[in-house]
C-alpha atoms as a PDB file:
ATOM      1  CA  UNK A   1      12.586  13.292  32.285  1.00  0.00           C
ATOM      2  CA  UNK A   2      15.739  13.828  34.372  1.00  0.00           C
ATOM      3  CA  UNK A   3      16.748  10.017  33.627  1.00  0.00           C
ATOM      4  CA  UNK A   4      16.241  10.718  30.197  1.00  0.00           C
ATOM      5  CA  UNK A   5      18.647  14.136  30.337  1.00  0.00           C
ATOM      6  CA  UNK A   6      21.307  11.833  32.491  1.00  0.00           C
ATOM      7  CA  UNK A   7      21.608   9.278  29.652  1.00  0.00           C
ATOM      8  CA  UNK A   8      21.406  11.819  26.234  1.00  0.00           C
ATOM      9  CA  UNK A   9      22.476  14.809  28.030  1.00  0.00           C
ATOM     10  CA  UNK A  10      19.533  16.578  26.544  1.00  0.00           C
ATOM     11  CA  UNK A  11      18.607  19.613  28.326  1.00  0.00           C
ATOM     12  CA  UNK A  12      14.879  20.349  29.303  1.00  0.00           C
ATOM     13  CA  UNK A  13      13.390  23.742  30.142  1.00  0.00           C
ATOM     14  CA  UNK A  14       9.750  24.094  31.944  1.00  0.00           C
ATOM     15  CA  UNK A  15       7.310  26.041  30.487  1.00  0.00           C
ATOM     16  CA  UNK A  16       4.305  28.046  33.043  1.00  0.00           C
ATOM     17  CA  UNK A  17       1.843  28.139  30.251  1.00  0.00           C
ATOM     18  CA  UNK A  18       0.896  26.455  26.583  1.00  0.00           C
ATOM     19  CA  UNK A  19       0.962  30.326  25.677  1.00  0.00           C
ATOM     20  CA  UNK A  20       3.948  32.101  23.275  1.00  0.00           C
ATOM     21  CA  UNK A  21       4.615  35.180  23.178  1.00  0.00           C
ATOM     22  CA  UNK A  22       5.019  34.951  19.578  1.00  0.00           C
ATOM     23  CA  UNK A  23       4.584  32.076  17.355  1.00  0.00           C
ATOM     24  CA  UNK A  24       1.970  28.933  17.442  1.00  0.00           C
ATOM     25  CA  UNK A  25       0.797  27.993  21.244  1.00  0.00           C
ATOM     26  CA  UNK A  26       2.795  25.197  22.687  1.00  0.00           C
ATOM     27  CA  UNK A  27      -0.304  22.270  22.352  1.00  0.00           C
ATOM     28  CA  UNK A  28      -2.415  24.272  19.371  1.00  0.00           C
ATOM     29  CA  UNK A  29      -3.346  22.586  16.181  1.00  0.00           C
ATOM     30  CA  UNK A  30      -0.531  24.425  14.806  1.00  0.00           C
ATOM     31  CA  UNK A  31       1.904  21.708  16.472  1.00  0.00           C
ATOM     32  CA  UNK A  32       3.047  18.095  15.242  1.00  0.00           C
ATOM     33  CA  UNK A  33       2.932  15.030  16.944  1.00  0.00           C
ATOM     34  CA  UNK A  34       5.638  13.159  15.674  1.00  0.00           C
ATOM     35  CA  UNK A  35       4.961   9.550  14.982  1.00  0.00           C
ATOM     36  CA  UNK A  36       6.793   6.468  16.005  1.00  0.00           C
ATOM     37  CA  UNK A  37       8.398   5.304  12.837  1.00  0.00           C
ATOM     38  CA  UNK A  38       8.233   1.414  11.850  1.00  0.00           C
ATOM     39  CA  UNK A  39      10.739   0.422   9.832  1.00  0.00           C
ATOM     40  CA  UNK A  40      11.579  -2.178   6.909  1.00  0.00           C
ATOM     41  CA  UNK A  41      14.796  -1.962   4.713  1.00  0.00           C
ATOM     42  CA  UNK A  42      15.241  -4.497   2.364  1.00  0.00           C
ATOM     43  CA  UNK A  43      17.934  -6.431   2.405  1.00  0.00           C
ATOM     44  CA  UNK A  44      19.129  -9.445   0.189  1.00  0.00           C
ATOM     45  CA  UNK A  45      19.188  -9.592  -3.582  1.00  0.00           C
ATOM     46  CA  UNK A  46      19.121  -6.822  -5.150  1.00  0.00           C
ATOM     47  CA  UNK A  47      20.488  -4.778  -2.192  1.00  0.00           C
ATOM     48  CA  UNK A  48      24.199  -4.091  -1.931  1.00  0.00           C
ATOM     49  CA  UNK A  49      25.515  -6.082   1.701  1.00  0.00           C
ATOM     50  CA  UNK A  50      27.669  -3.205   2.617  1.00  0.00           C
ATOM     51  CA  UNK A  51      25.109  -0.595   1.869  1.00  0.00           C
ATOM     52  CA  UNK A  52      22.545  -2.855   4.269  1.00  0.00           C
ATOM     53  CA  UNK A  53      24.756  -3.103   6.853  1.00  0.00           C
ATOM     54  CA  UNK A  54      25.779   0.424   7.401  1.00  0.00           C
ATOM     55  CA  UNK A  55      22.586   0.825   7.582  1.00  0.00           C
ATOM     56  CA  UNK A  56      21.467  -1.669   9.812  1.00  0.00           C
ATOM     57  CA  UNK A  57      24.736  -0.999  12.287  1.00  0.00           C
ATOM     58  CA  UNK A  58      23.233   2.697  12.678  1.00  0.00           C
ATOM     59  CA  UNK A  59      19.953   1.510  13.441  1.00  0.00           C
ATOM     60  CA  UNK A  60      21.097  -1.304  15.590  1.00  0.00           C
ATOM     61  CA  UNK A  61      24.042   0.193  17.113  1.00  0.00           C
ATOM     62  CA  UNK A  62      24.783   3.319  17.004  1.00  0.00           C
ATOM     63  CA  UNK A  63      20.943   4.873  17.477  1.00  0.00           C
ATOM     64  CA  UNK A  64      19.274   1.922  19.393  1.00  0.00           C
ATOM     65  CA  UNK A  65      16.147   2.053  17.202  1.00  0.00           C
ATOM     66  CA  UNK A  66      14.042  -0.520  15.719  1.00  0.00           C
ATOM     67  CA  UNK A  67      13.613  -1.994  12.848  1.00  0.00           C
ATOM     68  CA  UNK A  68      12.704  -5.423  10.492  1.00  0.00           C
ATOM     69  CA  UNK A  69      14.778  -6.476   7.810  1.00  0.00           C
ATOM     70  CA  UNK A  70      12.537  -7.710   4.206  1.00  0.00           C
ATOM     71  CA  UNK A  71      14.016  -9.947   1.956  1.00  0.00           C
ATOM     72  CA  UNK A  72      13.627  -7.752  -1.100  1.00  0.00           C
ATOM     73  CA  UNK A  73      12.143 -11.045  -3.196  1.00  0.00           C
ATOM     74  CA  UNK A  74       9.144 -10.944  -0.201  1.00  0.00           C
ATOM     75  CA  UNK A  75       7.813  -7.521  -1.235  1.00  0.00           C
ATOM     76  CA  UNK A  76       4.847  -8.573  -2.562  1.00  0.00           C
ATOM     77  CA  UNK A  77       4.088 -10.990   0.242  1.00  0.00           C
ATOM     78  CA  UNK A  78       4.798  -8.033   2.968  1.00  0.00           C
ATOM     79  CA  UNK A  79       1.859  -6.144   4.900  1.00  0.00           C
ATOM     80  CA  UNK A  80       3.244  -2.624   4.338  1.00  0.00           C
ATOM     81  CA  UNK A  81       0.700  -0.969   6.373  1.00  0.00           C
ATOM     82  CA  UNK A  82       2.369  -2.738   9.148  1.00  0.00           C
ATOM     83  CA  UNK A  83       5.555  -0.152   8.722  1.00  0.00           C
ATOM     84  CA  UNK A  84       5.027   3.647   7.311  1.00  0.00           C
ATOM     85  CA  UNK A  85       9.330   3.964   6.733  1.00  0.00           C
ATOM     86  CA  UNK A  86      10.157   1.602   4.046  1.00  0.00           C
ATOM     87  CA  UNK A  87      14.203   1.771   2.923  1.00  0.00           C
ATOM     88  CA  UNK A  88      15.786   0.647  -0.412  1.00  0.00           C
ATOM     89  CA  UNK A  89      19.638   0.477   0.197  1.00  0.00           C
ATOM     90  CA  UNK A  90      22.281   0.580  -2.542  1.00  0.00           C
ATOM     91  CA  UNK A  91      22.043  -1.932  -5.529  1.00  0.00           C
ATOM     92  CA  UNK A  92      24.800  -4.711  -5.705  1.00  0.00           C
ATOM     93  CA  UNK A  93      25.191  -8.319  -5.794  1.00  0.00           C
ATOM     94  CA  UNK A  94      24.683  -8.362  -9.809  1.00  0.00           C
ATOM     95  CA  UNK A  95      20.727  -8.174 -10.124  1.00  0.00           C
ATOM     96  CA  UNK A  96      18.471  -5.181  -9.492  1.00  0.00           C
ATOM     97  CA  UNK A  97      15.532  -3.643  -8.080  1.00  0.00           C
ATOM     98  CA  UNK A  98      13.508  -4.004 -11.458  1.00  0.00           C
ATOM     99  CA  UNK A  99      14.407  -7.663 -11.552  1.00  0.00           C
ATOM    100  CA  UNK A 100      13.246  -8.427  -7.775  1.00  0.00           C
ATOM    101  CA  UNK A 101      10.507  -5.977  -7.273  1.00  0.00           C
ATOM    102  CA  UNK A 102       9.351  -5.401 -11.230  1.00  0.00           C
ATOM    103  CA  UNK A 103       6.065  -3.293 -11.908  1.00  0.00           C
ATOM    104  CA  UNK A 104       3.744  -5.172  -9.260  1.00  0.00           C
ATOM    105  CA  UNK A 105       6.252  -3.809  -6.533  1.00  0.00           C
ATOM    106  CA  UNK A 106       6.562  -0.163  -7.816  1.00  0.00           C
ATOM    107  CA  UNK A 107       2.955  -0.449  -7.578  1.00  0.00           C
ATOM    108  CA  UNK A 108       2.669  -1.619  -4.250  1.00  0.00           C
ATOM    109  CA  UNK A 109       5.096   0.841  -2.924  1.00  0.00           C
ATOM    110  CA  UNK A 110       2.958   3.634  -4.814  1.00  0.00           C
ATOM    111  CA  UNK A 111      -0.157   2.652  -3.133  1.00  0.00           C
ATOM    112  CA  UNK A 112       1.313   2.401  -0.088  1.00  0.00           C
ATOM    113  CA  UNK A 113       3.699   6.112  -0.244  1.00  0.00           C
ATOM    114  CA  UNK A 114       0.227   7.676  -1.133  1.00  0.00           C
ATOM    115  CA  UNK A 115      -1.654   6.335   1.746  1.00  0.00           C
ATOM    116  CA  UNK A 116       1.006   7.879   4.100  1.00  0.00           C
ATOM    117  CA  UNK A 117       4.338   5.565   4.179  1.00  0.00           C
ATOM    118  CA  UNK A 118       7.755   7.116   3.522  1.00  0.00           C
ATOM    119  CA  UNK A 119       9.873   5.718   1.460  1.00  0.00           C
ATOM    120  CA  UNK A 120      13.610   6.398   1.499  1.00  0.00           C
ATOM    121  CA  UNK A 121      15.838   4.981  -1.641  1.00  0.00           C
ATOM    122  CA  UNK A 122      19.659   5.149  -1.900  1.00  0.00           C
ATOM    123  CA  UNK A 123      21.961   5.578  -4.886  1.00  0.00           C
ATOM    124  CA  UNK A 124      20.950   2.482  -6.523  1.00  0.00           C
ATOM    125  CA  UNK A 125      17.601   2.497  -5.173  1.00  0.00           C
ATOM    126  CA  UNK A 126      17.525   5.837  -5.732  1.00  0.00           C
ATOM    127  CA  UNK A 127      17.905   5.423  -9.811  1.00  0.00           C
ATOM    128  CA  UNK A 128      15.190   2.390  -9.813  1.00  0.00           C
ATOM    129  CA  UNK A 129      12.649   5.054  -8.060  1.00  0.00           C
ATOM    130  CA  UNK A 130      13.615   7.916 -10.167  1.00  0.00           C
ATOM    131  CA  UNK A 131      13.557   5.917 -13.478  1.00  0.00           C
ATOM    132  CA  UNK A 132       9.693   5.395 -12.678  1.00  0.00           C
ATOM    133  CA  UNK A 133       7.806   7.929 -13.059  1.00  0.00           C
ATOM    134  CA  UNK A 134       4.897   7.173 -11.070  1.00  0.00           C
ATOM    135  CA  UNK A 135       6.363   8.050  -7.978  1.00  0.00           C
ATOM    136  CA  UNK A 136       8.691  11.090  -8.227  1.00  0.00           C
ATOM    137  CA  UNK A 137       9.408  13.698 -10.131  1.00  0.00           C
ATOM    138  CA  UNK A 138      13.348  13.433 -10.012  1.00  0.00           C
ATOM    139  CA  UNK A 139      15.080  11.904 -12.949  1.00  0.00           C
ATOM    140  CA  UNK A 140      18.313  10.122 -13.482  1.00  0.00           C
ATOM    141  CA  UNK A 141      20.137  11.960 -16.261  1.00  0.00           C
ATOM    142  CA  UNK A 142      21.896   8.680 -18.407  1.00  0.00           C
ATOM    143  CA  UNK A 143      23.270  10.749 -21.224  1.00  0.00           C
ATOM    144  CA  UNK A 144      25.271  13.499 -21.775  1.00  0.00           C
ATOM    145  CA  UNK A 145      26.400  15.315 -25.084  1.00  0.00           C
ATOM    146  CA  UNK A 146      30.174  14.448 -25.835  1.00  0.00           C
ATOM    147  CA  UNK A 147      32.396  16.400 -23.627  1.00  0.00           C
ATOM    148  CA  UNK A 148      29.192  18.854 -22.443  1.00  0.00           C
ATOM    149  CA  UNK A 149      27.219  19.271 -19.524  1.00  0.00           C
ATOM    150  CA  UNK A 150      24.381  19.436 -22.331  1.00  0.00           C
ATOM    151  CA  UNK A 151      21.367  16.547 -21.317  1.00  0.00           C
ATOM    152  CA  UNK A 152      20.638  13.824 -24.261  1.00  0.00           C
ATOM    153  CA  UNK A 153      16.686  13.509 -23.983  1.00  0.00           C
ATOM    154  CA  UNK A 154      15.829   9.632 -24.054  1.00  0.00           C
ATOM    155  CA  UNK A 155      13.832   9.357 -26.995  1.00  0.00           C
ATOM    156  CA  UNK A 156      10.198   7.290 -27.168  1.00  0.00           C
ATOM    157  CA  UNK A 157      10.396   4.152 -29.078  1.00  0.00           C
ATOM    158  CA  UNK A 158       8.010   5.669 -31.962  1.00  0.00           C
ATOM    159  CA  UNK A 159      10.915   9.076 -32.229  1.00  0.00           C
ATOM    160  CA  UNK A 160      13.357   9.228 -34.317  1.00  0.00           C
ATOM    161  CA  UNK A 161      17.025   9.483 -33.526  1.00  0.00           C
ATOM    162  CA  UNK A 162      19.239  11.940 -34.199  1.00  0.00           C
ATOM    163  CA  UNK A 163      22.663  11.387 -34.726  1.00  0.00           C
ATOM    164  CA  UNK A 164      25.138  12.787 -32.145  1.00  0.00           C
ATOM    165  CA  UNK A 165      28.104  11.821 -29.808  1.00  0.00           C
ATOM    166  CA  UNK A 166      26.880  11.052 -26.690  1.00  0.00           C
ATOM    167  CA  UNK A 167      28.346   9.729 -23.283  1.00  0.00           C
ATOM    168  CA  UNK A 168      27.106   8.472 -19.940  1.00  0.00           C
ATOM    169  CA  UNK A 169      28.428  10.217 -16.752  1.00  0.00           C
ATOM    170  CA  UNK A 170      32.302   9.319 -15.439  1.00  0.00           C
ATOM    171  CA  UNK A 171      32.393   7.678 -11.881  1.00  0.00           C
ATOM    172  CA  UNK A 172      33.736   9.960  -9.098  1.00  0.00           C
ATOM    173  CA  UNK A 173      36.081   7.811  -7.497  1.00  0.00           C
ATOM    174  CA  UNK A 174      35.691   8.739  -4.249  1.00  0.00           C
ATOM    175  CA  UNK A 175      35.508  12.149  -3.527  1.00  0.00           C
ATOM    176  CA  UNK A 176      33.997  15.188  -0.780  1.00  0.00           C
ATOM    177  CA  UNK A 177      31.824  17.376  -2.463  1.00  0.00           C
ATOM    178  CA  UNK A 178      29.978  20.429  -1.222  1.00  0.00           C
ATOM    179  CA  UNK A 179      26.537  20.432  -1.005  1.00  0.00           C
ATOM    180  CA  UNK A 180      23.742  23.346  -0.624  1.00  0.00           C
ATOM    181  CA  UNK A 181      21.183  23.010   2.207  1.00  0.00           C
ATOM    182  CA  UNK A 182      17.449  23.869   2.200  1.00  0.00           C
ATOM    183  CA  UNK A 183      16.509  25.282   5.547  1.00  0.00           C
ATOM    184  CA  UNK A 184      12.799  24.951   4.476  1.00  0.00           C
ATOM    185  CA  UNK A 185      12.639  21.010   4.251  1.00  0.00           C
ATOM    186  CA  UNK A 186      11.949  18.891   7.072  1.00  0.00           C
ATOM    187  CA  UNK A 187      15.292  16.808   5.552  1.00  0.00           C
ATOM    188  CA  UNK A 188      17.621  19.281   7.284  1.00  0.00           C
ATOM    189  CA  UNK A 189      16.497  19.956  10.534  1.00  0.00           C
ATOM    190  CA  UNK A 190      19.244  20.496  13.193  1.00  0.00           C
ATOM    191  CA  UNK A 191      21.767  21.790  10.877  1.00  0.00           C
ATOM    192  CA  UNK A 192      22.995  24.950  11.770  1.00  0.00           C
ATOM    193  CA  UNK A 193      24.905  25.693   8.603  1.00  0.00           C
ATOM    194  CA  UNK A 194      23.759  26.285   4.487  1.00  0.00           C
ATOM    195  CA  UNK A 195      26.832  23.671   3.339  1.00  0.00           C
ATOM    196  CA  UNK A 196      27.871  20.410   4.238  1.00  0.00           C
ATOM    197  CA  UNK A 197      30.448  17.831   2.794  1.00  0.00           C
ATOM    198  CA  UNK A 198      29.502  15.549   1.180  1.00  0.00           C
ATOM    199  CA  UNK A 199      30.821  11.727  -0.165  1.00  0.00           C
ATOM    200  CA  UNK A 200      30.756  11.028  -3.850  1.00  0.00           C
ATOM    201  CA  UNK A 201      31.251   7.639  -5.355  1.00  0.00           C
ATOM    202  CA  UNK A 202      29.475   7.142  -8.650  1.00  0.00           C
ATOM    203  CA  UNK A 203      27.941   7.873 -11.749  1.00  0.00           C
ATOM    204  CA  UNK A 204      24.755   9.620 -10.232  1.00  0.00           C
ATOM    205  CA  UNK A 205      22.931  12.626 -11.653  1.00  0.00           C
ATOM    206  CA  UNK A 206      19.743  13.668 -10.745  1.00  0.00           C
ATOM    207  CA  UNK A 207      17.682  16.875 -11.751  1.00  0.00           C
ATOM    208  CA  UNK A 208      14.483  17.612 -10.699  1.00  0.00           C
ATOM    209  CA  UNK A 209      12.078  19.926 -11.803  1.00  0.00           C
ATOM    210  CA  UNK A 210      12.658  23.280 -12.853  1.00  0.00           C
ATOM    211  CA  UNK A 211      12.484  25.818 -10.675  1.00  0.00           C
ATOM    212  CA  UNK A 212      11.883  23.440  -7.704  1.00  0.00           C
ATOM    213  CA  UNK A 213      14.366  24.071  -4.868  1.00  0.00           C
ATOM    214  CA  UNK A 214      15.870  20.603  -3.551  1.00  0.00           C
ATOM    215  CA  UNK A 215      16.573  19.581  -0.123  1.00  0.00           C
ATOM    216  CA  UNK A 216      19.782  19.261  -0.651  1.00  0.00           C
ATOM    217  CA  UNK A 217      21.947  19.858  -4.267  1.00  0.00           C
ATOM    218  CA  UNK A 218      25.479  20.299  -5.037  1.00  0.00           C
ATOM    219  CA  UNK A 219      27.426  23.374  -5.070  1.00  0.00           C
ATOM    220  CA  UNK A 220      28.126  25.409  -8.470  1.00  0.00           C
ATOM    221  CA  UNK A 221      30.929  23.894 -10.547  1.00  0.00           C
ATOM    222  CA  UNK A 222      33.587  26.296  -9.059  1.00  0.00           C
ATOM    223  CA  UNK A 223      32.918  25.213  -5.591  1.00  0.00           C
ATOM    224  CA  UNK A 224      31.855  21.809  -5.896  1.00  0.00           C
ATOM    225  CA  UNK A 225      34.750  20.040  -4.849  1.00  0.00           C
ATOM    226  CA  UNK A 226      36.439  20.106  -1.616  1.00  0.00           C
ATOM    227  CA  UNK A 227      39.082  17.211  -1.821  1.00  0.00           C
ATOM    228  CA  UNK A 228      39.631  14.285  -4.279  1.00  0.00           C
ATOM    229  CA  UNK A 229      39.388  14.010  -8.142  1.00  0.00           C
ATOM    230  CA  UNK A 230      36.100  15.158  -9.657  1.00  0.00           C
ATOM    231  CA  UNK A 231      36.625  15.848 -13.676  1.00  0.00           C
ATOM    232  CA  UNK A 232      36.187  19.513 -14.486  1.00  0.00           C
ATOM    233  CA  UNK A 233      33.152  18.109 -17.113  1.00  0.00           C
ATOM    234  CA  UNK A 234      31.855  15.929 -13.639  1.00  0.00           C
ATOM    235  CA  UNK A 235      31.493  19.215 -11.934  1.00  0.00           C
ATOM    236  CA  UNK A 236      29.829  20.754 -14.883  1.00  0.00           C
ATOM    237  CA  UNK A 237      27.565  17.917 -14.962  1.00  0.00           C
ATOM    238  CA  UNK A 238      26.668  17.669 -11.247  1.00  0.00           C
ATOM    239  CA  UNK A 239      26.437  21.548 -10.769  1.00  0.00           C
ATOM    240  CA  UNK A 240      23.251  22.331  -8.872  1.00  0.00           C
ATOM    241  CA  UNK A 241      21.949  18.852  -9.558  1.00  0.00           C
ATOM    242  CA  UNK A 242      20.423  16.888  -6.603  1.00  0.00           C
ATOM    243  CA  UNK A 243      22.050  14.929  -3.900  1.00  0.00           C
ATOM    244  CA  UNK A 244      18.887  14.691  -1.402  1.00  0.00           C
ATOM    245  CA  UNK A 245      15.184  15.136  -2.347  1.00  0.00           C
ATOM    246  CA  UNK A 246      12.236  14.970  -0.449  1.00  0.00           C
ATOM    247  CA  UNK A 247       8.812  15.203  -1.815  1.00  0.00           C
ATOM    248  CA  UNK A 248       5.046  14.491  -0.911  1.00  0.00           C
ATOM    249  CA  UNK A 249       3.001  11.836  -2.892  1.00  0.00           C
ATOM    250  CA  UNK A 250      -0.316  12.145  -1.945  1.00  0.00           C
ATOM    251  CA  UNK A 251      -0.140  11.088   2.139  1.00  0.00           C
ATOM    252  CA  UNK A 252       3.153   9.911   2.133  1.00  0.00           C
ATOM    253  CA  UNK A 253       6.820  11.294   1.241  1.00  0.00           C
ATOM    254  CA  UNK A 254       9.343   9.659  -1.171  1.00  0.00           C
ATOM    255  CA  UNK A 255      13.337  10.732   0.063  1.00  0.00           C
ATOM    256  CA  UNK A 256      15.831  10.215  -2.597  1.00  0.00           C
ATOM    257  CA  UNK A 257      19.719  10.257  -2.340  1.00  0.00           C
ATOM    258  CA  UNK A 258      22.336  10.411  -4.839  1.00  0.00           C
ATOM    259  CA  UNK A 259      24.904   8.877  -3.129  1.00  0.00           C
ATOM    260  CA  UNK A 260      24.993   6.857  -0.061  1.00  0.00           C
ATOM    261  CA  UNK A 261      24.487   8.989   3.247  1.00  0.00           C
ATOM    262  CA  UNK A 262      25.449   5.920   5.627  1.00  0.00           C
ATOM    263  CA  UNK A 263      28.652   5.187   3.563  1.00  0.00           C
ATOM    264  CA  UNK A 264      30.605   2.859   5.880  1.00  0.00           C
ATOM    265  CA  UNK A 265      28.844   4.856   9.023  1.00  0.00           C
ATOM    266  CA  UNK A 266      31.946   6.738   8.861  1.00  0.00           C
ATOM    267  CA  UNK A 267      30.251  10.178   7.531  1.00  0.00           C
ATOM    268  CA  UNK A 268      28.432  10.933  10.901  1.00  0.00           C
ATOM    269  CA  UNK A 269      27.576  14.171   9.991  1.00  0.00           C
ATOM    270  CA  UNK A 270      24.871  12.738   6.969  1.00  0.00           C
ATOM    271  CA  UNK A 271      22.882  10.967   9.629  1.00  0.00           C
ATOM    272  CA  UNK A 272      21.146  13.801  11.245  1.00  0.00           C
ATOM    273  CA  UNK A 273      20.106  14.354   7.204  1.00  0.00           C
ATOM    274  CA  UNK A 274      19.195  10.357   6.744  1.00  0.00           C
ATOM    275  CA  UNK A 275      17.304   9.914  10.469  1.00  0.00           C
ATOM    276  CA  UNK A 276      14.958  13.178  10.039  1.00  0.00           C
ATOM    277  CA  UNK A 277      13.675  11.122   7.026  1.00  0.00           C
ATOM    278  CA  UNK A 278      12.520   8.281   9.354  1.00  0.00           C
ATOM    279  CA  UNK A 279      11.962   9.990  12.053  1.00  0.00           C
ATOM    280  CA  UNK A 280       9.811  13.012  10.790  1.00  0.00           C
ATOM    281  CA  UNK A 281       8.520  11.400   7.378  1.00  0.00           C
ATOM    282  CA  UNK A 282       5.986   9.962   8.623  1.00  0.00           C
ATOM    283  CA  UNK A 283       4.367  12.546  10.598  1.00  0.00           C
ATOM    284  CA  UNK A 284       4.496  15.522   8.464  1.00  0.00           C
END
């Protein structure tokens, strides 16, 4: 334990007794185990390559932990119940999740999220999960009314449709947002603050259900933007809409983010919020 403190610089405390004086008994049933997390993100086509490797320099070197990279095309061929962290980086590279993976993937990763695995998409991977609706209840919003923060509802192929000036979301060029924290979710342990910045840079909005406090979801319009050019109707749009959810699907979790947490590792203060995914996912 003291080598351990030399190298982190964590600092232990000894305890006499398993016994609190207030709150669950250090030992009880009450208490967590945290499991070792084994880890697959995809790489190749459909991934994006900078997305991967931010993602695989954190893991590599920055945090020292382990992990196996999947050929996204080799899904199907994979033993998932080998790993219980599965990651879906950015799209890029001109093809797509939907293309590589298709229905018999989503269906794989469903079986496998509900036996106990978490899975963690990002931005693009992020849409392909939202857009099915098998495994989460977030959506990608597509369509706006013209000049209005006002949803267009995609209508069923049997529904007819009404005429109206619609418009997809603008892309945030690169901006810092500020984003709302939920104490309550396992996503933002160690923070010891309700806001954080956040990077922008896309198209992304996500809602999910009503009434159904997010881990994480962007200030009100009139304090959404820290620095950068957001559009006055992009604030509108993204006001209290998601930028991290976390949710349970039968055994398992499925983590969703807007926008890419490991952006170019240079936004250290996401990864506490993108490691207590892998770390704690699968053991709560």
């Amino acid at each position: 334990m003291q080598e351990i403190s030399n190298v982190t610089g964590i600092h232990f405390d000894g305890a006499n007794s398993g016994y609190t004086p207030e709150g669950p008994d250090l030992g009880s049933n009450d208490m967590v185990f945290v499991e070792k997390p084994k880890v697959a993100i995809l790489t190749q086509m459909p991934t994006d390559p900078t997305s991967y490797g931010a993602i695989e320099f954190l893991f590599d070197q920055r945090y020292q932990l382990p992990f196996t990279s999947v050929p996204a095309y080799l899904l199907s061929d994979v033993k998932l119940k080998d790993y219980n962290v599965i990651i879906l980086p950015d799209e890029g590279g001109g093809s797509s999740y939907k293309a590589i993976i298709g229905d018999d993937g989503i269906k794989k990763l469903k079986d496998w999220v509900e036996d106990g695995g978490t899975l963690i998409a990002i931005a693009g991977g992020a849409s392909f999960i939202a857009d099915n609706g098998e495994l989460t209840s977030i959506r990608k919003i597509r369509k706006f009314k013209k000049d209005s923060a006002e949803k267009v509802t995609e209508k069923k192929d049997d529904e007819e449709s009404k005429e109206e000036e619609t418009e997809s979301p603008d892309v945030i060029p690169g901006a810092i947002g500020r984003a709302v924290l939920n104490s309550k979710d396992f996503l933002v342990y160690g923070y010891n603050t309700d806001e954080i910045p956040v990077f922008i840079y896309s198209s992304n909005v996500f809602e999910g259900p009503i009434g159904k406090k997010q881990a994480v979801a962007y200030a009100t319009s009139d304090r959404l933007k820290i620095s950068g050019l957001i559009w006055d109707i992009s604030k509108q749009r993204l006001e209290n809409k998601v930028y991290a959810s976390e949710e349970a699907t039968g055994e398992g979790h499925v983590i969703l983010f807007a926008e890419d947490p490991t952006f170019r590792t240079y936004w250290e203060g996401l990864d506490k919020l993108f490691f207590n995914g892998v770390l704690f996912g699968p053991s709560l």
